[in-house]
PDB file of N, CA and C in Angstrom:
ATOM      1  N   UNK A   1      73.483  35.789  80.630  1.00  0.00           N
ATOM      2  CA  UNK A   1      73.373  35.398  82.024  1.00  0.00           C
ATOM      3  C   UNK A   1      73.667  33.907  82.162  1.00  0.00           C
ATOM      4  N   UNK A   2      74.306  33.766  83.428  1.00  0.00           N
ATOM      5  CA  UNK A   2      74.362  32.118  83.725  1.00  0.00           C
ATOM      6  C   UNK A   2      73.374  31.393  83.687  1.00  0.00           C
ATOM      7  N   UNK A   3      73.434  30.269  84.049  1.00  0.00           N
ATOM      8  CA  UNK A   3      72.647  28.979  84.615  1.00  0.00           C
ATOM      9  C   UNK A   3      72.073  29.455  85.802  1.00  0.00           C
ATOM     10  N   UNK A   4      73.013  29.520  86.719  1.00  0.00           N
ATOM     11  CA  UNK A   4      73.060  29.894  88.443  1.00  0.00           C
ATOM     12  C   UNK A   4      72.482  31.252  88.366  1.00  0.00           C
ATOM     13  N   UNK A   5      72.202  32.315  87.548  1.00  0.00           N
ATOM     14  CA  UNK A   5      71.291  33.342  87.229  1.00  0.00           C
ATOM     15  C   UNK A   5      70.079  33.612  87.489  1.00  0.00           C
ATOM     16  N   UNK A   6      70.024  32.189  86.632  1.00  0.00           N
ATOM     17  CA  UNK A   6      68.298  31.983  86.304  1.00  0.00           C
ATOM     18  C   UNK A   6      67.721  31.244  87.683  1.00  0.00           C
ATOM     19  N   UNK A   7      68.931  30.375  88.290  1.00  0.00           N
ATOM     20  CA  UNK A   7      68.284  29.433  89.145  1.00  0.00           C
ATOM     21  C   UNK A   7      67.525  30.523  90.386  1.00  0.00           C
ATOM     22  N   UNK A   8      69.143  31.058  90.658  1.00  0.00           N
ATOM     23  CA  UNK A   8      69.016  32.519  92.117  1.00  0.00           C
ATOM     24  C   UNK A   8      67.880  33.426  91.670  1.00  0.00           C
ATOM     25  N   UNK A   9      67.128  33.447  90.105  1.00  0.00           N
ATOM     26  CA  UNK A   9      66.512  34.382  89.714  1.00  0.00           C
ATOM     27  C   UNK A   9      64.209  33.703  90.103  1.00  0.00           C
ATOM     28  N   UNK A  10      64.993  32.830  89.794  1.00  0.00           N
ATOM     29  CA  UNK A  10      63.605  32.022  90.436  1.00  0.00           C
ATOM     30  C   UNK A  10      63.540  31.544  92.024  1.00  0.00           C
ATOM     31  N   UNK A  11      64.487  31.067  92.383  1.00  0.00           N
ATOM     32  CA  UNK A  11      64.249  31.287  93.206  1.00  0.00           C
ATOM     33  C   UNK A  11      63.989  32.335  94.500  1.00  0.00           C
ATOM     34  N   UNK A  12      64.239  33.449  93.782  1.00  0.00           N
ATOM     35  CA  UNK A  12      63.656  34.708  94.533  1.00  0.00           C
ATOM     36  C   UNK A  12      62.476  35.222  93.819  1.00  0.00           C
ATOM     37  N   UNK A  13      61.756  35.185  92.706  1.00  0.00           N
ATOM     38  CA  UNK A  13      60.422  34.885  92.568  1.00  0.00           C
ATOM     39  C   UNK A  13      59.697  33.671  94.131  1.00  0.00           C
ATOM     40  N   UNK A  14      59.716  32.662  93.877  1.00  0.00           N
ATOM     41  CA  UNK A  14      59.232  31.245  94.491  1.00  0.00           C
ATOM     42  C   UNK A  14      59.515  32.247  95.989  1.00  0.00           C
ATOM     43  N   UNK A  15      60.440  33.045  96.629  1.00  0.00           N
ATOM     44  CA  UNK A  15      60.479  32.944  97.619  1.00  0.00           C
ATOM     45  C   UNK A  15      59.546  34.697  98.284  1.00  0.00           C
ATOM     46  N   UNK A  16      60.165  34.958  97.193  1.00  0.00           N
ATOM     47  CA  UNK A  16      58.389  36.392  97.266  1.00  0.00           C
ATOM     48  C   UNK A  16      57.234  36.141  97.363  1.00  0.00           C
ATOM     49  N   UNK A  17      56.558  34.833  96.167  1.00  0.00           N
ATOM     50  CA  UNK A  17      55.488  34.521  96.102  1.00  0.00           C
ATOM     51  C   UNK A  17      55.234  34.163  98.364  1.00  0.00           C
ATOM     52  N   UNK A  18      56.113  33.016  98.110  1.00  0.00           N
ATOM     53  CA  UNK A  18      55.854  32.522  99.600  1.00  0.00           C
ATOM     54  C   UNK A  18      55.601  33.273 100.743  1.00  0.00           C
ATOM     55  N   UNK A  19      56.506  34.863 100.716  1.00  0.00           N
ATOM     56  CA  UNK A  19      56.676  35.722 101.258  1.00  0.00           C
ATOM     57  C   UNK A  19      54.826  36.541 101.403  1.00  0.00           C
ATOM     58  N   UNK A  20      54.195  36.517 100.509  1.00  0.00           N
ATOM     59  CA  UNK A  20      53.391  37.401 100.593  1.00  0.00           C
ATOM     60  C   UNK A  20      52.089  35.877 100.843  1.00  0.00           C
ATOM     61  N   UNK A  21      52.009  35.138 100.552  1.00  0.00           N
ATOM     62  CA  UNK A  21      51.317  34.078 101.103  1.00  0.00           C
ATOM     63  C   UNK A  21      51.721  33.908 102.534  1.00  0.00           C
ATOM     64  N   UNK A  22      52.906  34.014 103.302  1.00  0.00           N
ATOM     65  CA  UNK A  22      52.407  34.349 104.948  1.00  0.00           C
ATOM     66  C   UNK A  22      52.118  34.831 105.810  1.00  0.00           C
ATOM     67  N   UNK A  23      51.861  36.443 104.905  1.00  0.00           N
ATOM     68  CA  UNK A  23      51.687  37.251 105.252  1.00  0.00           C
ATOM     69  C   UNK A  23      50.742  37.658 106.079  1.00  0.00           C
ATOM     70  N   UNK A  24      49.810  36.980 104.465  1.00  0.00           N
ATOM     71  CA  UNK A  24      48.242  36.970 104.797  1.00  0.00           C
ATOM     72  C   UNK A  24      48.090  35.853 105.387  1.00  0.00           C
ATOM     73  N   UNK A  25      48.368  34.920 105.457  1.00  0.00           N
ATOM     74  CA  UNK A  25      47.802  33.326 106.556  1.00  0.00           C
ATOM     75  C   UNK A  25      47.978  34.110 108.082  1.00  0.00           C
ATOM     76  N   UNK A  26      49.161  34.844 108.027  1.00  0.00           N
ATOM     77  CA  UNK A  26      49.006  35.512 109.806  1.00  0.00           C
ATOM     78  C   UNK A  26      47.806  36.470 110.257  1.00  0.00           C
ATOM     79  N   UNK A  27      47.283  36.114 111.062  1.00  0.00           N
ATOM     80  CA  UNK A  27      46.598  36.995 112.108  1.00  0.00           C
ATOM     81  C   UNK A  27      47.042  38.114 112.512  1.00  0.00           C
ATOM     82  N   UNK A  28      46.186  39.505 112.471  1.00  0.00           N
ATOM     83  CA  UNK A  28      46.199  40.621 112.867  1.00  0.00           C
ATOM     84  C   UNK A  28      46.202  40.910 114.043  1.00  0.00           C
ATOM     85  N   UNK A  29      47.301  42.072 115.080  1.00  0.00           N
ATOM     86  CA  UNK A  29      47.375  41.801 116.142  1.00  0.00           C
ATOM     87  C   UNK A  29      46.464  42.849 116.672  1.00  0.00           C
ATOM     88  N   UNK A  30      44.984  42.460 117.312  1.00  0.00           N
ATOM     89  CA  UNK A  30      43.913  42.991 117.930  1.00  0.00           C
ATOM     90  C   UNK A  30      44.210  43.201 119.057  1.00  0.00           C
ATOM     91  N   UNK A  31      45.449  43.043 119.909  1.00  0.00           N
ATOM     92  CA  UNK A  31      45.430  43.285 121.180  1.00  0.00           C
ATOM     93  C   UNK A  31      45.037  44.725 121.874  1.00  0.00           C
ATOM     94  N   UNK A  32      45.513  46.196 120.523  1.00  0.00           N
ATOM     95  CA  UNK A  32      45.800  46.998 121.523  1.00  0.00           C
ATOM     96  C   UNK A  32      44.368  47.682 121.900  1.00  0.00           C
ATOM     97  N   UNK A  33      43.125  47.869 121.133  1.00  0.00           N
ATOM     98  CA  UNK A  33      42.273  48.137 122.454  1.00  0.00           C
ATOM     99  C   UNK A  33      41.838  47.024 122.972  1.00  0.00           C
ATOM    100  N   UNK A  34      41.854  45.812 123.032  1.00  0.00           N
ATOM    101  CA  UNK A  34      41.300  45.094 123.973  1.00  0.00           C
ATOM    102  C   UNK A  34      42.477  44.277 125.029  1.00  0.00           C
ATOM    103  N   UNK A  35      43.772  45.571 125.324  1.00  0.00           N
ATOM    104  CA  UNK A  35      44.250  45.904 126.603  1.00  0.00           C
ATOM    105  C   UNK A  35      43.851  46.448 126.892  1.00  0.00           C
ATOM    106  N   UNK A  36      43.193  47.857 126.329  1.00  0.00           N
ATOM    107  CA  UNK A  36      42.886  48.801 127.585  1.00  0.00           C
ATOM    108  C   UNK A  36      41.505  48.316 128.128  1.00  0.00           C
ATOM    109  N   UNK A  37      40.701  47.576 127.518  1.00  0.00           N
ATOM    110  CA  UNK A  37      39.684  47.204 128.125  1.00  0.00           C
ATOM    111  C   UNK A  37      39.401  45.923 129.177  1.00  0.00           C
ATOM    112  N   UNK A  38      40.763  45.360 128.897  1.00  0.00           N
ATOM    113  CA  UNK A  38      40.894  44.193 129.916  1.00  0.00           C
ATOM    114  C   UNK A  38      40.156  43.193 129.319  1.00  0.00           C
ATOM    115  N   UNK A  39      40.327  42.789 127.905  1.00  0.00           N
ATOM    116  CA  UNK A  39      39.636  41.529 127.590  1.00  0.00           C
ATOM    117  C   UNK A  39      40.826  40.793 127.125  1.00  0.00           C
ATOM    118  N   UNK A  40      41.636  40.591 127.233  1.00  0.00           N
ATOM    119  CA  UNK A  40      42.967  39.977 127.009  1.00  0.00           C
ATOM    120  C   UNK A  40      43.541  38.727 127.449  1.00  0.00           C
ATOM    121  N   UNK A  41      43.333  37.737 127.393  1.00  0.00           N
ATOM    122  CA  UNK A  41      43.324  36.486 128.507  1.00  0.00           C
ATOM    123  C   UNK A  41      44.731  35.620 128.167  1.00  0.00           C
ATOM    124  N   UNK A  42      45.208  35.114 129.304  1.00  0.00           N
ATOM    125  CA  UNK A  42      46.083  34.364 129.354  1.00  0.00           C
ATOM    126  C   UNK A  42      45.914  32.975 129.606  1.00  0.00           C
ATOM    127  N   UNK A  43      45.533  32.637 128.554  1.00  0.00           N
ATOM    128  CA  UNK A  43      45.335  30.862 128.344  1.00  0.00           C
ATOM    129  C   UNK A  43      47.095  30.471 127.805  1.00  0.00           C
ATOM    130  N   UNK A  44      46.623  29.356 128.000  1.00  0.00           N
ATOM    131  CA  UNK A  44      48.027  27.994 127.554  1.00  0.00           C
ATOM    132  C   UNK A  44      47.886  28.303 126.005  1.00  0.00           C
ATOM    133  N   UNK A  45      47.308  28.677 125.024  1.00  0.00           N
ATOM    134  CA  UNK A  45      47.448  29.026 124.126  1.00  0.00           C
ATOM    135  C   UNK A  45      48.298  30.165 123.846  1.00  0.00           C
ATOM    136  N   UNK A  46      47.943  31.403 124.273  1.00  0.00           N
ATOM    137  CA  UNK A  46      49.004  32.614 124.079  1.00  0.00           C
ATOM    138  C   UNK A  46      50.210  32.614 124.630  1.00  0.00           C
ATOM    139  N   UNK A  47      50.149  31.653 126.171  1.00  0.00           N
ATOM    140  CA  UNK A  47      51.360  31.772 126.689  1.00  0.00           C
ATOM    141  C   UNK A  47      52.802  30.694 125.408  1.00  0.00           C
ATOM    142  N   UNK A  48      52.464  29.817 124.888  1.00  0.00           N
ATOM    143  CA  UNK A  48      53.116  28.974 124.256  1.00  0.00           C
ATOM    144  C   UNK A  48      52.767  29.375 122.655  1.00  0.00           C
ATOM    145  N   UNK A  49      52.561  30.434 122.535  1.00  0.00           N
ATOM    146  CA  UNK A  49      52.572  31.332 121.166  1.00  0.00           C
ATOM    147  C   UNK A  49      53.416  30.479 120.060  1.00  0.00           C
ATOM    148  N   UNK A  50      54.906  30.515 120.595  1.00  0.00           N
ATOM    149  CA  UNK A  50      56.116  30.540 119.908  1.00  0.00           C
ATOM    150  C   UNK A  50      56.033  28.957 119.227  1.00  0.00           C
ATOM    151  N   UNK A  51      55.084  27.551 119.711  1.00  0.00           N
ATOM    152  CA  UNK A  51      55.180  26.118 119.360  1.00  0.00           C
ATOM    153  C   UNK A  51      53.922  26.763 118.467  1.00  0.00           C
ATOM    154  N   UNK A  52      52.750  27.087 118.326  1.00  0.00           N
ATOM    155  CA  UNK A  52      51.599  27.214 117.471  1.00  0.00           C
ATOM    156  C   UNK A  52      51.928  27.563 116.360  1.00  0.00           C
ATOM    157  N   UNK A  53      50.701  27.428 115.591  1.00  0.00           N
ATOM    158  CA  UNK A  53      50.745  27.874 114.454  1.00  0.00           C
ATOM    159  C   UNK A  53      51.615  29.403 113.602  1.00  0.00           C
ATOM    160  N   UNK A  54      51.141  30.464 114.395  1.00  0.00           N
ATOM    161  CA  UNK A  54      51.038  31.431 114.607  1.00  0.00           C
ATOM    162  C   UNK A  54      52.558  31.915 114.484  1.00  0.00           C
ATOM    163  N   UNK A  55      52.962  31.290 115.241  1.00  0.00           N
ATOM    164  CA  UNK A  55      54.477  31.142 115.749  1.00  0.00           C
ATOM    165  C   UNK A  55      55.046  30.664 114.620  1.00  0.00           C
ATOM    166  N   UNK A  56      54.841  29.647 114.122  1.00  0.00           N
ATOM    167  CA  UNK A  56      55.671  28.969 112.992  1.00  0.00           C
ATOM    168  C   UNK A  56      55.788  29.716 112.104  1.00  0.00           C
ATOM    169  N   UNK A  57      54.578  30.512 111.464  1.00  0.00           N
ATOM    170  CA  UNK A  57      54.057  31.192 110.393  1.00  0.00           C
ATOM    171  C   UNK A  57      55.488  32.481 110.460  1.00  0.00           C
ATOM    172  N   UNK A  58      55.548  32.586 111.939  1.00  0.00           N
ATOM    173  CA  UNK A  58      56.452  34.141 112.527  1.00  0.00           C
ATOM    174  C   UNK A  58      57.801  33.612 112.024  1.00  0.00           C
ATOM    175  N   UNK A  59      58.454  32.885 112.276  1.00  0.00           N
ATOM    176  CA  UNK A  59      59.544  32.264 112.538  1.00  0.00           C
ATOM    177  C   UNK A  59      59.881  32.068 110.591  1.00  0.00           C
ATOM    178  N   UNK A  60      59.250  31.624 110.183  1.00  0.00           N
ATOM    179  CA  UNK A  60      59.185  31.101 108.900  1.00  0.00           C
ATOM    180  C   UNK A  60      59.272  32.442 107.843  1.00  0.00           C
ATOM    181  N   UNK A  61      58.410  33.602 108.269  1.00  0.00           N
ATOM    182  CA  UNK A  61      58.348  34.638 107.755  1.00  0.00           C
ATOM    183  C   UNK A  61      60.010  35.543 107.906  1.00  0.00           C
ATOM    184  N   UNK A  62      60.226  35.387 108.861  1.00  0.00           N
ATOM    185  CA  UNK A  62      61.607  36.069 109.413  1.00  0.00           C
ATOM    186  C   UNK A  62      63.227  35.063 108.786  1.00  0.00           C
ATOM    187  N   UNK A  63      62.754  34.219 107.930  1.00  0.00           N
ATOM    188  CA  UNK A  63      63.874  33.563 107.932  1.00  0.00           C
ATOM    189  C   UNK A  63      63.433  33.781 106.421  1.00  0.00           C
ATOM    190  N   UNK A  64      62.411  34.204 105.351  1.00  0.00           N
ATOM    191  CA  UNK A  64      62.216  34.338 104.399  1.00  0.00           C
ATOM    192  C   UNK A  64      62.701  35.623 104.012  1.00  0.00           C
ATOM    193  N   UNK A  65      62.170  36.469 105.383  1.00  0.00           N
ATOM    194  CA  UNK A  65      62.457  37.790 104.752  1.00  0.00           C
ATOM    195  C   UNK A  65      64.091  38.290 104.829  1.00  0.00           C
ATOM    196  N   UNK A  66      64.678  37.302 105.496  1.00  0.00           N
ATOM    197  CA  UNK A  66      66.286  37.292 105.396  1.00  0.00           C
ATOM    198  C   UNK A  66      66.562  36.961 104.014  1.00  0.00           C
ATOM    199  N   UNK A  67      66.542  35.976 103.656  1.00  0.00           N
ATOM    200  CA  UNK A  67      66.425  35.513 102.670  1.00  0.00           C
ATOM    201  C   UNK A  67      66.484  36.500 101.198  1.00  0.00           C
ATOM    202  N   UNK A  68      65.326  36.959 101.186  1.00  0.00           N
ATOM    203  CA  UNK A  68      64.764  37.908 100.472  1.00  0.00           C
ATOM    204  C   UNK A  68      65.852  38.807 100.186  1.00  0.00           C
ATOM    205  N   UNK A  69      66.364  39.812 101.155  1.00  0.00           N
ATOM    206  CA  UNK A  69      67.142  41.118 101.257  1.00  0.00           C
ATOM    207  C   UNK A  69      68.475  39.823 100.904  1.00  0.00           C
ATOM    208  N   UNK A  70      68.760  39.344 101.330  1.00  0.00           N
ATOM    209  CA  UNK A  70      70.404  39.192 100.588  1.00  0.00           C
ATOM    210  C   UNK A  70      70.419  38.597  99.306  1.00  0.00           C
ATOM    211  N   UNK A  71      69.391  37.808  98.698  1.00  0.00           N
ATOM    212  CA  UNK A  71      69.043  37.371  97.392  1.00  0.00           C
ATOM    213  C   UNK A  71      69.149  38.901  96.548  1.00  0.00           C
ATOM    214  N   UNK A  72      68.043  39.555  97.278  1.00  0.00           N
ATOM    215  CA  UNK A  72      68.101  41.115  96.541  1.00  0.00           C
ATOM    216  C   UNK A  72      68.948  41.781  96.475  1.00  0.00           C
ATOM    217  N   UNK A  73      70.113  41.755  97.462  1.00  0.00           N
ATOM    218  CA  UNK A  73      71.730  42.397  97.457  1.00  0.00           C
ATOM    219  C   UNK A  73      72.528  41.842  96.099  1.00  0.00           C
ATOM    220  N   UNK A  74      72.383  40.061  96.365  1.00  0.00           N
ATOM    221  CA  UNK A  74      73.532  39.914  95.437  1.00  0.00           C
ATOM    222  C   UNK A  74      72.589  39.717  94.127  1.00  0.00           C
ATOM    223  N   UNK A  75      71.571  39.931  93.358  1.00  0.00           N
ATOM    224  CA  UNK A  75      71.299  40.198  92.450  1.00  0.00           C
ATOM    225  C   UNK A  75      71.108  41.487  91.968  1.00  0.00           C
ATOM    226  N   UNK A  76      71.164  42.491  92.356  1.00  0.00           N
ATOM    227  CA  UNK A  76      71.632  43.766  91.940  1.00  0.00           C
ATOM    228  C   UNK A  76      72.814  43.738  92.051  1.00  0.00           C
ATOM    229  N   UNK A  77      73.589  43.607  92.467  1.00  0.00           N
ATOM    230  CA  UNK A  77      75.469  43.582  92.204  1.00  0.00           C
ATOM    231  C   UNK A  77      75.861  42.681  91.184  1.00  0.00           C
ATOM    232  N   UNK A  78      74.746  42.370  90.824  1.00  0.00           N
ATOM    233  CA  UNK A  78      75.076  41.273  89.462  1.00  0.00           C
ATOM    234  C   UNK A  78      76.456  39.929  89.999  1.00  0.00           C
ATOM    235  N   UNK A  79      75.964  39.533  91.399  1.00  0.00           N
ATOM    236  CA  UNK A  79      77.146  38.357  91.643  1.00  0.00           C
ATOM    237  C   UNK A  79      76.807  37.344  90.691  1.00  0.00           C
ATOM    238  N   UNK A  80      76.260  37.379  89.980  1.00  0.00           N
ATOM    239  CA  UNK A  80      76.225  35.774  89.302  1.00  0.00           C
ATOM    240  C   UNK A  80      75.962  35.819  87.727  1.00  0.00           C
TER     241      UNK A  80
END
């Protein structure tokens, strides 16, 4: 195996590990019975979701898990 093997080979370790560490830092989404019960509130917090924490964690997760699947493509096709 190459150099560039080992590198693409750790770094999709490093990026799994990360992967399953934001997993769990995210919050569980409790909304759906407490819609039907009407305890659901619309503060300046939920409405601006997407700048919070929460959000970042989302955003960050979705650009990992891209990540992930094409790392995993071209290392089973043996590109390197």
């Amino acid at each position: 195996m190459s150099t560039l093997a080992y590198v693409v080979g750790v770094l999709f370790i490093i990026i799994c590990a990360a992967l399953v560490v934001l997993v769990l830092a995210q919050e569980g989404k409790n909304q759906g019975l407490g819609a039907i019960q009407g305890t659901i509130e619309n503060t300046y917090w939920g409405k601006n979701k997407g700048r919070s924490r929460e959000g970042i964690l989302k955003k960050v997760t979705v650009v990992l898990s891209v990540l992930f699947v094409v790392l995993s493509v071209l290392l089973d096709m043996n590109m390197f």
